[in-house]
Protein backbone atom coordinates (compact mmCIF):
# COMPACT_ATOMS: atom_id res chain seq x y z
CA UNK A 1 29.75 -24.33 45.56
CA UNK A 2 32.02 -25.68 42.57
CA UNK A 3 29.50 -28.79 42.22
CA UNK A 4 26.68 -26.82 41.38
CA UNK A 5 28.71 -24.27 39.04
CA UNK A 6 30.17 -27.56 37.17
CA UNK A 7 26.26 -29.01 37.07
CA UNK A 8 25.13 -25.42 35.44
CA UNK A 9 28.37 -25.62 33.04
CA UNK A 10 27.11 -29.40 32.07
CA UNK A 11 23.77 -28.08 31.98
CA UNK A 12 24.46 -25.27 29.95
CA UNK A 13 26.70 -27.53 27.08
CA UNK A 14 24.05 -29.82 26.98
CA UNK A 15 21.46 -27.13 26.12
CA UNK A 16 23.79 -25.86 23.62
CA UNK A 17 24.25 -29.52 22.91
CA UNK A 18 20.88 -30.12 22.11
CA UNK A 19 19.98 -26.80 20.22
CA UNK A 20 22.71 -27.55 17.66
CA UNK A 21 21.19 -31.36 17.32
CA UNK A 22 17.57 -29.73 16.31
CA UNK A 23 19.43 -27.13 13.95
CA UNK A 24 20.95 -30.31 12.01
CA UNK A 25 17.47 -32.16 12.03
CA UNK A 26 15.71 -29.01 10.87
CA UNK A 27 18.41 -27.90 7.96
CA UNK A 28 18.05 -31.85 6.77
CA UNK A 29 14.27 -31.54 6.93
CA UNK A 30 14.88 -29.00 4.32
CA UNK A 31 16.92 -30.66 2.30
CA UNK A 32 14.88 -34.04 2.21
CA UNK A 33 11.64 -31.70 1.57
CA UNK A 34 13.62 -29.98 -1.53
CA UNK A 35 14.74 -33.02 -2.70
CA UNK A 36 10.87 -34.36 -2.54
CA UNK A 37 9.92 -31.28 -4.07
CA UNK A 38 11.14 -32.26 -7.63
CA UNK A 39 10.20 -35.65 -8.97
CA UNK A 40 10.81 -37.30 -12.00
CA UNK A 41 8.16 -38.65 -13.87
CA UNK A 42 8.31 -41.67 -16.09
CA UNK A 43 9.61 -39.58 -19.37
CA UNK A 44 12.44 -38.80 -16.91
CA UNK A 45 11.32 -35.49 -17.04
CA UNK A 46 11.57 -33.58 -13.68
CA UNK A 47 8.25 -32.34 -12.23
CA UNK A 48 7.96 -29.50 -9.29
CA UNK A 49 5.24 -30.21 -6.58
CA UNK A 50 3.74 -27.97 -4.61
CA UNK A 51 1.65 -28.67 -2.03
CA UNK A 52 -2.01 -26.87 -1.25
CA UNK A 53 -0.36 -24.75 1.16
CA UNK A 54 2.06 -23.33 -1.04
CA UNK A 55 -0.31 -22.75 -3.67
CA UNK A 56 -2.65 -20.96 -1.22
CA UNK A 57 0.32 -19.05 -0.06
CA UNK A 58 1.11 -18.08 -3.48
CA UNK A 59 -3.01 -16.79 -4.20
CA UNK A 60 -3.10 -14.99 -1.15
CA UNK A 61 0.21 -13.65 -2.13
CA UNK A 62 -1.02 -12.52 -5.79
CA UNK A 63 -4.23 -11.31 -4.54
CA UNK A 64 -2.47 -8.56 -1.98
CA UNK A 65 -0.46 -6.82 -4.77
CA UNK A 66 -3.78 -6.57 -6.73
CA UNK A 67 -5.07 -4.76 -3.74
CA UNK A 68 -2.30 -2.62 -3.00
CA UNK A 69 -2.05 -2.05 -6.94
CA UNK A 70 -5.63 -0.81 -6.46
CA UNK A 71 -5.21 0.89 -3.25
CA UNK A 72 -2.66 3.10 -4.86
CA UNK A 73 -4.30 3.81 -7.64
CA UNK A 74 -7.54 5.29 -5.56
CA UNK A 75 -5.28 7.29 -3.79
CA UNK A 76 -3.52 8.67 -6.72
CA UNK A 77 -7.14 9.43 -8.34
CA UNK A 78 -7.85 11.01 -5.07
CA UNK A 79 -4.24 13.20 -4.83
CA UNK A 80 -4.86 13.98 -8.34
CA UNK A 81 -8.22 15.61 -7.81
CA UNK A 82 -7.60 17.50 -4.94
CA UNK A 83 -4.39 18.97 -6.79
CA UNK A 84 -6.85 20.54 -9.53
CA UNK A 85 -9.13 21.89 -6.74
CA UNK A 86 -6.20 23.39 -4.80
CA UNK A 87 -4.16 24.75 -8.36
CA UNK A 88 -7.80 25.96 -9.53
CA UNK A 89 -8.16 27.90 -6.39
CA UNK A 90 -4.41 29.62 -6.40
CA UNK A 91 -5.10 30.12 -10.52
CA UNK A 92 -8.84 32.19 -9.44
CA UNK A 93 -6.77 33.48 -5.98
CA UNK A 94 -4.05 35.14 -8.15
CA UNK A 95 -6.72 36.30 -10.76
CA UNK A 96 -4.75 34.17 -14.09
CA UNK A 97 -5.64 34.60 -17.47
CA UNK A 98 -8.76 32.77 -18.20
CA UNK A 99 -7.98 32.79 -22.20
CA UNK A 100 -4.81 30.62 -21.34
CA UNK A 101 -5.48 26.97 -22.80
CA UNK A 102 -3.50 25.60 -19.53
CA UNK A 103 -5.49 27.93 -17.43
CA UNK A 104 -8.65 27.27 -18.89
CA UNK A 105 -8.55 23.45 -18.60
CA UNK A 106 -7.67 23.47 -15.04
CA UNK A 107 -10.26 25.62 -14.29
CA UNK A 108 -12.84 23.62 -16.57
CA UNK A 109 -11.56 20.54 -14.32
CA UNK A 110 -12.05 22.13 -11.44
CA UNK A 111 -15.68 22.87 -12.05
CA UNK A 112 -16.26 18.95 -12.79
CA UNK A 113 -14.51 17.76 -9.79
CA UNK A 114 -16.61 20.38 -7.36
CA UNK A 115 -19.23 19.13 -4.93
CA UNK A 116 -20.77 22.61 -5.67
CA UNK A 117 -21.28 25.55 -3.02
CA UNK A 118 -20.40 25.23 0.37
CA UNK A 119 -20.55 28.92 1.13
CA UNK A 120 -21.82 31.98 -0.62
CA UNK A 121 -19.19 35.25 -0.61
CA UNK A 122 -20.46 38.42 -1.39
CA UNK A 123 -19.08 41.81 -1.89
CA UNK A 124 -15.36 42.13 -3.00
CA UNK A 125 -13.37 39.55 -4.35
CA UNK A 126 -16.09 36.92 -3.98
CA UNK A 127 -15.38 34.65 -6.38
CA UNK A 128 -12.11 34.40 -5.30
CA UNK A 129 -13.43 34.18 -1.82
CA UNK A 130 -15.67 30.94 -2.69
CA UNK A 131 -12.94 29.51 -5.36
CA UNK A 132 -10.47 29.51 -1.68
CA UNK A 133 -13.10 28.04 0.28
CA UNK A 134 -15.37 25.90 -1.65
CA UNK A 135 -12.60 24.22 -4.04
CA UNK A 136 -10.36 24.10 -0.80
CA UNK A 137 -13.00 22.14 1.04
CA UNK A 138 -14.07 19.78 -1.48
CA UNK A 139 -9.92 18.85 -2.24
CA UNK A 140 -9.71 18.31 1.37
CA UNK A 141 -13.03 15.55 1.15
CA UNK A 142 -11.49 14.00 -1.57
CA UNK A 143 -8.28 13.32 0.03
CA UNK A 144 -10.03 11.84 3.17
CA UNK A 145 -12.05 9.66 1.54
CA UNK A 146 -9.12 8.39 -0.96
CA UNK A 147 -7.04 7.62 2.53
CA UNK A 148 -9.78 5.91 3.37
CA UNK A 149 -10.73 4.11 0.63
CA UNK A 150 -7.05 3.07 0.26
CA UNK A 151 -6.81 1.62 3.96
CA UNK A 152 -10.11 -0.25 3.51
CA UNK A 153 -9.03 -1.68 -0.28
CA UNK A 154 -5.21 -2.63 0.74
CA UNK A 155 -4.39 -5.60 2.71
């Protein structure tokens, strides 16, 4: 029984052994490749050279934080939209001052950013009524398709 714990201890160092061997070859593999990296050329001047790989890396790199860049910027387009839908709605829902310049231009933006009539109200309180529902509805479309919009444009 000790001869095959000693040839699991020997087997075991020499694993270690050997793992410690590839960590040395690998960190000088690094250093040789940084050293390669910068040349000199004949001025004496030192030149950095990439490879293709690097510069791909780099592209591909660029080109996702244009996309997410973008991707957020649909989505705040979107958030911003639905939030004059949803403050037009409360503004009509707690029956605000229409002459108020701040009131007014919400209300104004509202109108522009509506899909139009979902559902006719009639009787009491029907504008209110459709302001709740319509506006509420079309807020709610715009955040789905900025979600999805932003999913489909970021990387």
């Amino acid at each position: 029984m000790a001869d095959t714990t000693e040839k699991s201890d020997d087997g075991a160092a020499a694993d270690k052994e050997q793992q410690a061997v590839a960590k040395q070859d690998a960190q000088q593999d690094v250093k040789q490749d940084a050293k390669q990296d910068v040349k000199q050329d004949a001025g004496g001047e030192k030149k950095s050279r990439r490879s293709g790989r690097d510069t791909g890396k780099a592209v591909v790199a660029g080109a996702n934080a244009v996309r997410s860049r973008i991707a957020s910027l649909v989505w705040l387009v979107a958030v911003v939209c639905a939030l004059f839908l949803a403050v037009g709605a409360l503004l009509v829902a707690l029956d605000m001052n229409r002459q108020n310049d701040i009131v007014h231009f919400i209300l104004s933006v509202a109108h522009k950013l509506d899909f139009g009539t979902f559902k006719d109200f009639t009787g009491k309180s029907a504008a209110t009524k459709s302001a709740l529902t319509n506006w509420g509805i079309a807020a709610v479309i715009y955040l789905v398709i900025g979600k999805v919009l932003d999913r489909i444009i970021r990387p």
